[in-house]
Every structure is written in C-alpha cells, then in structure tokens.
C-alpha atoms as a PDB file:
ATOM      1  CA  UNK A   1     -26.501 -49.186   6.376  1.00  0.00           C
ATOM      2  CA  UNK A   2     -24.907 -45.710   6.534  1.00  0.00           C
ATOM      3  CA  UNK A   3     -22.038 -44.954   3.612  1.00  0.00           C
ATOM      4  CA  UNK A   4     -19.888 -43.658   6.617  1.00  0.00           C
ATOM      5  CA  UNK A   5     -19.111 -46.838   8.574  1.00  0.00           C
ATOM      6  CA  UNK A   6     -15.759 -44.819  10.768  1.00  0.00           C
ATOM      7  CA  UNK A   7     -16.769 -41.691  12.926  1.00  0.00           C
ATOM      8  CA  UNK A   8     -13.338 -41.165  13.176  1.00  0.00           C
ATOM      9  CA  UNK A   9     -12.652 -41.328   9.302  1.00  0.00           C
ATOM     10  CA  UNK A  10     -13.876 -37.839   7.415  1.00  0.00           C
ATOM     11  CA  UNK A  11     -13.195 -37.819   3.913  1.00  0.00           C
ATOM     12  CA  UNK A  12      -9.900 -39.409   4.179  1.00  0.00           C
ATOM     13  CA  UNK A  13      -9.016 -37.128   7.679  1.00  0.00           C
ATOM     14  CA  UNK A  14      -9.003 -39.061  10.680  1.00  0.00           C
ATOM     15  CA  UNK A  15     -10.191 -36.697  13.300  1.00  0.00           C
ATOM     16  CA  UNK A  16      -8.713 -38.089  16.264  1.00  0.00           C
ATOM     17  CA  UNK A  17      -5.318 -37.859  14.741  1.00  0.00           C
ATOM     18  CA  UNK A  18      -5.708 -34.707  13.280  1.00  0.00           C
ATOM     19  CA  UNK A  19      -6.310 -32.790  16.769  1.00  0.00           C
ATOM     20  CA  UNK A  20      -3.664 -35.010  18.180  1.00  0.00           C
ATOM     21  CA  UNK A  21      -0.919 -33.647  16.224  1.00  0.00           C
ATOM     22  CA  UNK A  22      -2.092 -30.248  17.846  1.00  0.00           C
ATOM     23  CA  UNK A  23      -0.059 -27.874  17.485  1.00  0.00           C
ATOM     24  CA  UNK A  24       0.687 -28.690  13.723  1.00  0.00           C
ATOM     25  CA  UNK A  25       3.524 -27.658  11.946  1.00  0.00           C
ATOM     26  CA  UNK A  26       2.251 -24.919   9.505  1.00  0.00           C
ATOM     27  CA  UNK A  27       4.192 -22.483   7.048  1.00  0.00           C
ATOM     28  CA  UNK A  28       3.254 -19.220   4.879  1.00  0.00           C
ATOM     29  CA  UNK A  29       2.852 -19.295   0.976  1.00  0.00           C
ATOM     30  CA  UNK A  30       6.381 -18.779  -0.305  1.00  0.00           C
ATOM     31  CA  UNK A  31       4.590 -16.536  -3.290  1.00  0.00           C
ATOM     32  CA  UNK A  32       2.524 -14.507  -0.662  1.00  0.00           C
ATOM     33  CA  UNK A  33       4.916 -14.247   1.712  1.00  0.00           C
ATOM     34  CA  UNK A  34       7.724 -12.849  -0.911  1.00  0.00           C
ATOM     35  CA  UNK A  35       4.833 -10.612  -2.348  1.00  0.00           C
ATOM     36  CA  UNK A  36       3.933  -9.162   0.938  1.00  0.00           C
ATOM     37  CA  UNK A  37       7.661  -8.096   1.425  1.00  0.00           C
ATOM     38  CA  UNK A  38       8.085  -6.702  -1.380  1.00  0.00           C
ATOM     39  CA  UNK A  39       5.058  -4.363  -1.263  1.00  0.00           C
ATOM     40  CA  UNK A  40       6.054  -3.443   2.011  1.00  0.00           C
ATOM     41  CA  UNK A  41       9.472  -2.580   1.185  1.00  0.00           C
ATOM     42  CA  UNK A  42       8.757  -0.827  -2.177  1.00  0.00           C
ATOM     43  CA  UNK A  43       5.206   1.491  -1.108  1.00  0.00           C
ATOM     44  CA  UNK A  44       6.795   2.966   1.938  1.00  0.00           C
ATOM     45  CA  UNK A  45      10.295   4.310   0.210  1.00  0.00           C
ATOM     46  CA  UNK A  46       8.521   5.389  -3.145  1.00  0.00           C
ATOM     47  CA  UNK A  47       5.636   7.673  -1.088  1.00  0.00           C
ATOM     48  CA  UNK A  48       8.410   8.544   1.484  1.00  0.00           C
ATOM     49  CA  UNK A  49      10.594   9.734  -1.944  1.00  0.00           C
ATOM     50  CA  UNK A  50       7.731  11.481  -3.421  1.00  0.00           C
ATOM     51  CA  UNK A  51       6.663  13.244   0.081  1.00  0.00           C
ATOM     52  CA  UNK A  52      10.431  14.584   0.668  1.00  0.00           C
ATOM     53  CA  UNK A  53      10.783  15.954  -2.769  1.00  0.00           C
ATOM     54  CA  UNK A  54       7.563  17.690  -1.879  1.00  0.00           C
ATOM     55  CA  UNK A  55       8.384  18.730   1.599  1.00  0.00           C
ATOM     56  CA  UNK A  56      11.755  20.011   0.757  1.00  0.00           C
ATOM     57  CA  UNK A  57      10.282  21.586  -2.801  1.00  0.00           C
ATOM     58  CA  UNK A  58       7.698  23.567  -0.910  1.00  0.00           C
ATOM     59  CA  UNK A  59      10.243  24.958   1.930  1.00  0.00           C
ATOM     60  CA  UNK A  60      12.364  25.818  -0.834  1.00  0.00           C
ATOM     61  CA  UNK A  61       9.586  28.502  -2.476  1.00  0.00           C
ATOM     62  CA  UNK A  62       8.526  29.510   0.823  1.00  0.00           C
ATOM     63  CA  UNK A  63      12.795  30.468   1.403  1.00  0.00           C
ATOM     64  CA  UNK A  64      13.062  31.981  -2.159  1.00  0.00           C
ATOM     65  CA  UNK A  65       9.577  34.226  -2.526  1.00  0.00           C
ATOM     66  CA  UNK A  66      11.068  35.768   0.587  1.00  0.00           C
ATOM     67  CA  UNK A  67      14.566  36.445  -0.391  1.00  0.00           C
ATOM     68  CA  UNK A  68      15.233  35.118  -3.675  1.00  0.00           C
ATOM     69  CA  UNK A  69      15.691  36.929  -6.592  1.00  0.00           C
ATOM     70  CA  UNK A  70      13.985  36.827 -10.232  1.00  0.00           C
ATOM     71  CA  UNK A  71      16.018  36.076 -13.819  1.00  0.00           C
ATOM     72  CA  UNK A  72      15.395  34.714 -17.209  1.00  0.00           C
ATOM     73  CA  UNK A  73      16.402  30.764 -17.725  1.00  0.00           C
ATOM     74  CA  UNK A  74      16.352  28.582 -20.138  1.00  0.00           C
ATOM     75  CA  UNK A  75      15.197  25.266 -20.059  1.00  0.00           C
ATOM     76  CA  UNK A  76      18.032  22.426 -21.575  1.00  0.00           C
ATOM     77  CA  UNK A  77      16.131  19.037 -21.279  1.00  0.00           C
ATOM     78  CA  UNK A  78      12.799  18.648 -20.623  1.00  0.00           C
ATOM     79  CA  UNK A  79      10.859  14.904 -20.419  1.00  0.00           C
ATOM     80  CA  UNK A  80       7.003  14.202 -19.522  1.00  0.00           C
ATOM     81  CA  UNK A  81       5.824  11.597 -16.485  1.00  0.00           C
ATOM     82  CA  UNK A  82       2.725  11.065 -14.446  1.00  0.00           C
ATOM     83  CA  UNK A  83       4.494  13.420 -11.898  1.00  0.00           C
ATOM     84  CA  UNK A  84       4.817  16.445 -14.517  1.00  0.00           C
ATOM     85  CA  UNK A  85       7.625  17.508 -16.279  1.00  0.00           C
ATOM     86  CA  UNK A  86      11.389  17.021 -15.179  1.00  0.00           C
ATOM     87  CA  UNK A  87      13.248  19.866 -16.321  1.00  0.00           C
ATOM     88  CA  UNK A  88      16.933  20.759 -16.741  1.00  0.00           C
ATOM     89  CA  UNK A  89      17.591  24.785 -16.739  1.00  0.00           C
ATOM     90  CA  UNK A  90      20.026  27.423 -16.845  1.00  0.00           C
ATOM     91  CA  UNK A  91      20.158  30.967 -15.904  1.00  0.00           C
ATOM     92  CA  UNK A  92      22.644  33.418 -15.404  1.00  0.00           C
ATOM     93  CA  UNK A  93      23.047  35.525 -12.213  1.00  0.00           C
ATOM     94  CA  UNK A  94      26.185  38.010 -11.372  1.00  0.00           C
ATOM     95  CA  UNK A  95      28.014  36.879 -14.535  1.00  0.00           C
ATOM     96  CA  UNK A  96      28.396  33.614 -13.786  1.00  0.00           C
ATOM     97  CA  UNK A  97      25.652  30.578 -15.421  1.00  0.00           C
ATOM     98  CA  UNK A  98      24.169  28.263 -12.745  1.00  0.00           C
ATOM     99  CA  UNK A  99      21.874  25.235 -13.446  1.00  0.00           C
ATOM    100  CA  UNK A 100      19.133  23.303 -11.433  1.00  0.00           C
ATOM    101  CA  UNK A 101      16.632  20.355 -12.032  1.00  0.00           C
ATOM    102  CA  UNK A 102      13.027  20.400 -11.461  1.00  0.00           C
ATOM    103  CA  UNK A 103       9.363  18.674 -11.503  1.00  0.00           C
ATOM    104  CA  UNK A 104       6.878  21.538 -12.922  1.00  0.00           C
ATOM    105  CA  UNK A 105       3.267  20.726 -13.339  1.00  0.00           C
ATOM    106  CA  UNK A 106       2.131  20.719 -16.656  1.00  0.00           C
ATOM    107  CA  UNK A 107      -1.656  21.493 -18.639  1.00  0.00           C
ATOM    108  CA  UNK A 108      -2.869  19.451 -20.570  1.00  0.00           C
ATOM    109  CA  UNK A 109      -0.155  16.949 -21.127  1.00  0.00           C
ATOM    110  CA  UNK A 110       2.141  20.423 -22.349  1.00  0.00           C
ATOM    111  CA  UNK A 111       5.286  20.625 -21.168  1.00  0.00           C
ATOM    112  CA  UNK A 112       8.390  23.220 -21.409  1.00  0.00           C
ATOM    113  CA  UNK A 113      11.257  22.217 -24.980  1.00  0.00           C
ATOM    114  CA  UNK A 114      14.316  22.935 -24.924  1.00  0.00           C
ATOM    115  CA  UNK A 115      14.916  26.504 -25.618  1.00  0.00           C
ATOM    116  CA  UNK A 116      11.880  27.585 -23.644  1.00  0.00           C
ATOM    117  CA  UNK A 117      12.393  30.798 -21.443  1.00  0.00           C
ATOM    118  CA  UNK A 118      11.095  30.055 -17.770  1.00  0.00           C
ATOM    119  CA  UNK A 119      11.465  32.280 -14.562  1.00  0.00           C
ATOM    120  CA  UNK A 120      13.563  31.281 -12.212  1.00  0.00           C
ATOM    121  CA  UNK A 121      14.035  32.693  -7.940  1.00  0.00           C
ATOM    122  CA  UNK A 122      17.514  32.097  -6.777  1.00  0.00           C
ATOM    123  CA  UNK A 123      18.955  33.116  -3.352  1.00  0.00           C
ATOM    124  CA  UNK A 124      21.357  36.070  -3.993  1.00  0.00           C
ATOM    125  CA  UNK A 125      24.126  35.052  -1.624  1.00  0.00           C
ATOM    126  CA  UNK A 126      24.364  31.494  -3.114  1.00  0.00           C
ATOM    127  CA  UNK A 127      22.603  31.008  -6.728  1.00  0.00           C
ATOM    128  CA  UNK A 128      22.726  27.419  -6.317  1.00  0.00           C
ATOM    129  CA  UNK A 129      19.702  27.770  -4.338  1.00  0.00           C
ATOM    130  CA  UNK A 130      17.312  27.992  -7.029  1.00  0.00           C
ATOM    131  CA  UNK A 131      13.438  27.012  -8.326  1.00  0.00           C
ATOM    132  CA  UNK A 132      11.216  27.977 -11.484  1.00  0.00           C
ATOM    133  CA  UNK A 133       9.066  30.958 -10.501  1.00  0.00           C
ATOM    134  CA  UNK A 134       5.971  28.965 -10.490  1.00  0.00           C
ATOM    135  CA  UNK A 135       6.544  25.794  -9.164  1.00  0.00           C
ATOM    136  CA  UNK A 136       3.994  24.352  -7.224  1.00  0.00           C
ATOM    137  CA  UNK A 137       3.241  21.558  -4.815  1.00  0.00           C
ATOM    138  CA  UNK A 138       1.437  19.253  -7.418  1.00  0.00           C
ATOM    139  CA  UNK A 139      -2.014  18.360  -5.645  1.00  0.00           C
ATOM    140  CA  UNK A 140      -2.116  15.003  -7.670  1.00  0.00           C
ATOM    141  CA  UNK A 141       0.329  13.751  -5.572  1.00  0.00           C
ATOM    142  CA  UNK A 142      -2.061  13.318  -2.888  1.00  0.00           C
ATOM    143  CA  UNK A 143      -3.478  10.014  -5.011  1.00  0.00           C
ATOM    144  CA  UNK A 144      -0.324   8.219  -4.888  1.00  0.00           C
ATOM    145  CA  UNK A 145      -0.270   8.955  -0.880  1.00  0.00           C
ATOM    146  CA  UNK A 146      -3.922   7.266  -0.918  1.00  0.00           C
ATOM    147  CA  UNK A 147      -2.768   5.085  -2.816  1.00  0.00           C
ATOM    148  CA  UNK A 148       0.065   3.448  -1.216  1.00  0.00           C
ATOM    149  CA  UNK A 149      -2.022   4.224   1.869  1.00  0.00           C
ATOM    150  CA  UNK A 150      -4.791   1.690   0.484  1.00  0.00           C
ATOM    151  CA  UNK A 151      -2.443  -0.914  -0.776  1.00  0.00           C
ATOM    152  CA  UNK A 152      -0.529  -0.680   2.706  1.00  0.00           C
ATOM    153  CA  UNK A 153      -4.022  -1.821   4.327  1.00  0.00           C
ATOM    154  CA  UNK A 154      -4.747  -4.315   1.455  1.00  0.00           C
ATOM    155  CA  UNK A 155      -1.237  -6.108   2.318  1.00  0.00           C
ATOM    156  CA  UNK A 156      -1.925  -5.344   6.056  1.00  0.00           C
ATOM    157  CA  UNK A 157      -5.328  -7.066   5.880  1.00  0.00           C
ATOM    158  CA  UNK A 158      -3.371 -10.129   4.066  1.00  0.00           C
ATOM    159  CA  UNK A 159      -0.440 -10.394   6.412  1.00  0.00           C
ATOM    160  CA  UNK A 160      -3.377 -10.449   9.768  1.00  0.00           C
ATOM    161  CA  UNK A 161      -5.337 -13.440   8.052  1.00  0.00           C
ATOM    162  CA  UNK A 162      -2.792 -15.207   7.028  1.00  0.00           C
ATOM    163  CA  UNK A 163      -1.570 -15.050  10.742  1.00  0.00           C
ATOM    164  CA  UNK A 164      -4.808 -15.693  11.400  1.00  0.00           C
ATOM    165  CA  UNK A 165      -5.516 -18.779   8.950  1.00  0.00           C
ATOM    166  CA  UNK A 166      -1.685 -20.311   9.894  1.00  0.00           C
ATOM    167  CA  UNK A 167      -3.069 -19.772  13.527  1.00  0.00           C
ATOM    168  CA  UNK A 168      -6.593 -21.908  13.073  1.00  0.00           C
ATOM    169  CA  UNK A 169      -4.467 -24.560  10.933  1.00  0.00           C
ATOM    170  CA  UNK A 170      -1.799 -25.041  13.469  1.00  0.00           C
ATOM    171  CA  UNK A 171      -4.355 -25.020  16.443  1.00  0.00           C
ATOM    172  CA  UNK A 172      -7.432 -26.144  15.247  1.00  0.00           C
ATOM    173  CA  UNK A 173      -9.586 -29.414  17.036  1.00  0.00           C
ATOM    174  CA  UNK A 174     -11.134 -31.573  14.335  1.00  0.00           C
ATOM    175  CA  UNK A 175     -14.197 -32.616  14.407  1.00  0.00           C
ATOM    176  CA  UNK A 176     -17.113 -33.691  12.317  1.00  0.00           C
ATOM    177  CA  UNK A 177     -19.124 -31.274  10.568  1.00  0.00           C
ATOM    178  CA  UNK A 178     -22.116 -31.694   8.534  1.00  0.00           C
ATOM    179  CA  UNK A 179     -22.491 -29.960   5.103  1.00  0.00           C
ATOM    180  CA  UNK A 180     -26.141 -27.603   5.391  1.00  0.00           C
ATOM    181  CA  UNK A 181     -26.040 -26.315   2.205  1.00  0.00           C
ATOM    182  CA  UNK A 182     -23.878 -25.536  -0.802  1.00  0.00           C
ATOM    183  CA  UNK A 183     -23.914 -23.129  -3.641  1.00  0.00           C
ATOM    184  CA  UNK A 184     -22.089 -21.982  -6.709  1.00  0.00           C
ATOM    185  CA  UNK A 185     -19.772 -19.282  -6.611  1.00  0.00           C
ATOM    186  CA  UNK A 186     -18.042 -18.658 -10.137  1.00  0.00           C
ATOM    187  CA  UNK A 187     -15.599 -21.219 -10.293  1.00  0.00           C
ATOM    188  CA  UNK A 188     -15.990 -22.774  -6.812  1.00  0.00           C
ATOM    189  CA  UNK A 189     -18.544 -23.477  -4.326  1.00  0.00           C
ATOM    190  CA  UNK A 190     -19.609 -21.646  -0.708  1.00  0.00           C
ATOM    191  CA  UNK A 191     -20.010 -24.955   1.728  1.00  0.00           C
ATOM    192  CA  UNK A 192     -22.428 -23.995   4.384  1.00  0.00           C
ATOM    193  CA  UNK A 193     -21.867 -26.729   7.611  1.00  0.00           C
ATOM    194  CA  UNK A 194     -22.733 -27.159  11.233  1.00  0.00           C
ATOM    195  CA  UNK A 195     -20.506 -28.857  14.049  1.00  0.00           C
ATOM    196  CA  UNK A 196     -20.469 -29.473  17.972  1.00  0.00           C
ATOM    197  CA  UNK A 197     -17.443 -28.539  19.902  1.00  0.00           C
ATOM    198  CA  UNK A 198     -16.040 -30.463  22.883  1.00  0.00           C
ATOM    199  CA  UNK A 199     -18.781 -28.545  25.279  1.00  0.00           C
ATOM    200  CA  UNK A 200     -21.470 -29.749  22.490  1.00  0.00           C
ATOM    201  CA  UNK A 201     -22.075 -25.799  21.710  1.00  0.00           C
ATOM    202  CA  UNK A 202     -23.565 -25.840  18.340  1.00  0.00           C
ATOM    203  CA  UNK A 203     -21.773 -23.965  15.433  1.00  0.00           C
ATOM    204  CA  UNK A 204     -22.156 -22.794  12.049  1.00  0.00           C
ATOM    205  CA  UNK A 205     -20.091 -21.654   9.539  1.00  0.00           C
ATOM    206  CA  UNK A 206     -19.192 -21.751   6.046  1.00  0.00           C
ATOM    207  CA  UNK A 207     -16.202 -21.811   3.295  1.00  0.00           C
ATOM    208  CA  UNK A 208     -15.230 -21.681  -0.213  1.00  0.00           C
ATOM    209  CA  UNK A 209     -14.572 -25.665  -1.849  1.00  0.00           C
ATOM    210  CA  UNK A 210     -12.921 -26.533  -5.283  1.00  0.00           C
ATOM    211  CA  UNK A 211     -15.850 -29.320  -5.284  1.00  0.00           C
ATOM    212  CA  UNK A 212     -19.715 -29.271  -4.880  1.00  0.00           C
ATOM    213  CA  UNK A 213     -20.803 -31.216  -1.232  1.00  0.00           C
ATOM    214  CA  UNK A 214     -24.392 -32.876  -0.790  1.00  0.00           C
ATOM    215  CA  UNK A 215     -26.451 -32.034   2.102  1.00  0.00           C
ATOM    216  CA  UNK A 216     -25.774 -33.848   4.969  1.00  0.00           C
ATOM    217  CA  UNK A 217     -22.340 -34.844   4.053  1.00  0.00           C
ATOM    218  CA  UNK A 218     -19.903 -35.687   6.784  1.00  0.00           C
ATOM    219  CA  UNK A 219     -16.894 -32.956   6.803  1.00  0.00           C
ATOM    220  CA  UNK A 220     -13.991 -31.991   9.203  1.00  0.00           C
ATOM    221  CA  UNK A 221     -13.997 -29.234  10.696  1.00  0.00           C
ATOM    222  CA  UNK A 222     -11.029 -27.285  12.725  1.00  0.00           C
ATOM    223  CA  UNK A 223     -12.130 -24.632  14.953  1.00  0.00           C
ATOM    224  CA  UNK A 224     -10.061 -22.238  17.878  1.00  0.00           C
ATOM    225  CA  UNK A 225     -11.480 -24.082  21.219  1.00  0.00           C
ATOM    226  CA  UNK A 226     -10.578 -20.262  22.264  1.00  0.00           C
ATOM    227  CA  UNK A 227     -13.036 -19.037  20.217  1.00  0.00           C
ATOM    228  CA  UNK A 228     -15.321 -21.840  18.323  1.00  0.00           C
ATOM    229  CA  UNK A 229     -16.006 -18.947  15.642  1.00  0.00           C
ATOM    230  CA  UNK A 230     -13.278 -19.579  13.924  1.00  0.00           C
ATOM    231  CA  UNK A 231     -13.054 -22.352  12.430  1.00  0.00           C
ATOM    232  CA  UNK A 232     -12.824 -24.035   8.566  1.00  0.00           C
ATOM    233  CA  UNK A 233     -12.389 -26.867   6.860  1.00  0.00           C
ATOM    234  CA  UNK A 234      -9.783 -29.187   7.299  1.00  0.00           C
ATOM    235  CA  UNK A 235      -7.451 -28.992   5.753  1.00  0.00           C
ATOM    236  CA  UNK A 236      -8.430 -25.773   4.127  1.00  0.00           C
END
C-alpha cells in the first residue's frame, strides 16, 4: 500500500486548495526590501557627489590654465582619505589673503602638512576663483563609478527576482511533483523534480531545500501556467 494515501495532500499542502486561493496574497522581505532602498538611495547621491566635484574640479583648471594667474600658498590643514588629500590653503594675491579647499592626489600615501608651500592659479578679476597648480582629475575615481555601477545591477538583479519570485508565489498552480534527484550543496540541498501541467506537458526543474528528499518523493510544485518554466516549490 503506497505511504501517500491523498493525491491531493503533498507534504502537508493540499494542492487543490493551494491553486484555489490563486492569486495569493504575497509580501516582500521587510529586511530586503529596506536594504534595497537604502542602496538605492545612498549609491546614486554618493557617485553623483563624487562625479560633480570632479566635473566642476576639472572645468575649473581648464578656466584657470587659461586665465588664471600663479602665487605661492600655504597649506593650513591637511587630512588623508581614499579620495587623496583634503587640503585647506592660503595665498595672497593684490594685498589681500584669500583661502580655498581642495582634494589633491597624493604618492604613496604622502600628503601636503601644514606649512607646506603649494602653487596655486587664481582668476585675476576675482581671487576667490582658485585651485592648486597641479590638481588633477584623480583616475581612481573611476572604481567607485564601477563600483556603484556593479552594486546598482547587483540590487537591480535582486529587486527583478524578487518581483519575479512574489510573482510565481502569488500566481503559481500547484501540483504534484516528483523528487528525481537530490544533492548536497554546503549547508542545504539542490532538489531536482519533474511535474505535469494542466495540458500534461512534462517539466523539470530544480531548487535549493533546508532538508534532503528521497527519490521519488511526492512534492508540490507551483509553476506560471504562462510560462510552465517557472516554477518552484511550494511554498518556497
């Protein structure tokens, strides 16, 4: 006498009410979800930041090595990042002392002390509009651009199957599947299963289970009756 004495009953999942309550009332991981948010909110305005200060840095030295003028400064503070150095100056131009702020590159972890001497090019008609001589747009920027670009995708991939998994769980027909094969993966298993659909199209597919499964063990499955493909355990 088979173990399995219900067709409807799966492993505690009746199958017939399962794909009655079609369309299911599914929500997102509250942990994900925040997560998500928060690195879309926080990539986007830390590589916009980063790109503006370089944008507006490098129109700035194209403006001054056309008109600007050379003097002596002196640099007042001076602290050390993964961006360079962030420098406080002062120089003196028509009699009159005039200070700016700026993010040098620096060699070999070296960066400017107070009392250093640095060139500065300032616009004649309006000294406020100043740089150090040889700032540069610092190429090492471009990994936090790739960066944020690649975490961007990572959270974009995330946010489509989740949509995509919240989609199958809402929608999904059960039905019962039959375990094919099974086989560690670290701390959890890869269940390997076959099911019919409604138009007794033959399907196979697989997912990752807390628990081992024997061979020929009766499973639900939920599938897209849009497109069979998809499909999981149930619940996942």
């Amino acid at each position: 006498m088979s173990a399995y004495k219900n067709d409807d009953l799966i492993s505690g999942v009746n199958v017939s009410e399962a794909s009655a309550a079609i369309p299911r009332s599914v929500g997102f991981d509250g942990a994900v979800q925040w997560f998500l948010v928060l690195i879309l909110m926080v990539v986007p305005v830390a590589a916009t930041s980063i790109a503006y200060n370089d944008i507006k840095g490098s129109y700035l030295r194209d403006i001054l090595r056309r008109e600007g003028f050379e003097a002596r400064g002196e640099v007042v503070e001076s602290s050390a990042s993964r961006e360079g150095a962030h420098v406080s100056y002062r120089f003196s131009a028509d009699g009159a002392f005039y200070t700016g702020n700026a993010i040098m590159a620096t060699a070999h972890y070296r960066f400017p002390a107070p009392g250093t001497q640095i060139s500065i090019r300032y616009l004649p008609k309006d000294p406020r509009v100043n740089q150090p001589g040889n700032w540069g747009w610092d190429a090492g920027h471009i990994f936090y651009y790739l960066f944020g670009l690649a975490i961007l995708a990572a959270a974009g991939t995330l946010i489509v199957q989740a949509f995509r998994a919240r989609k199958l769980a809402r929608l999904g027909f059960v039905v019962k599947g039959r375990v094919t094969g099974c086989a560690p993966d670290r701390n959890r298993f890869t269940v390997y299963y076959k099911f019919s659909t409604e138009d007794n199209v033959e399907i196979e597919g697989s997912t990752g289970m807390p628990e081992e499964c024997e061979v020929g063990m009766p499973i639900p499955i939920m599938y897209l009756r849009t497109n069979p493909e998809r499909n999981d355990y149930y619940p996942s």
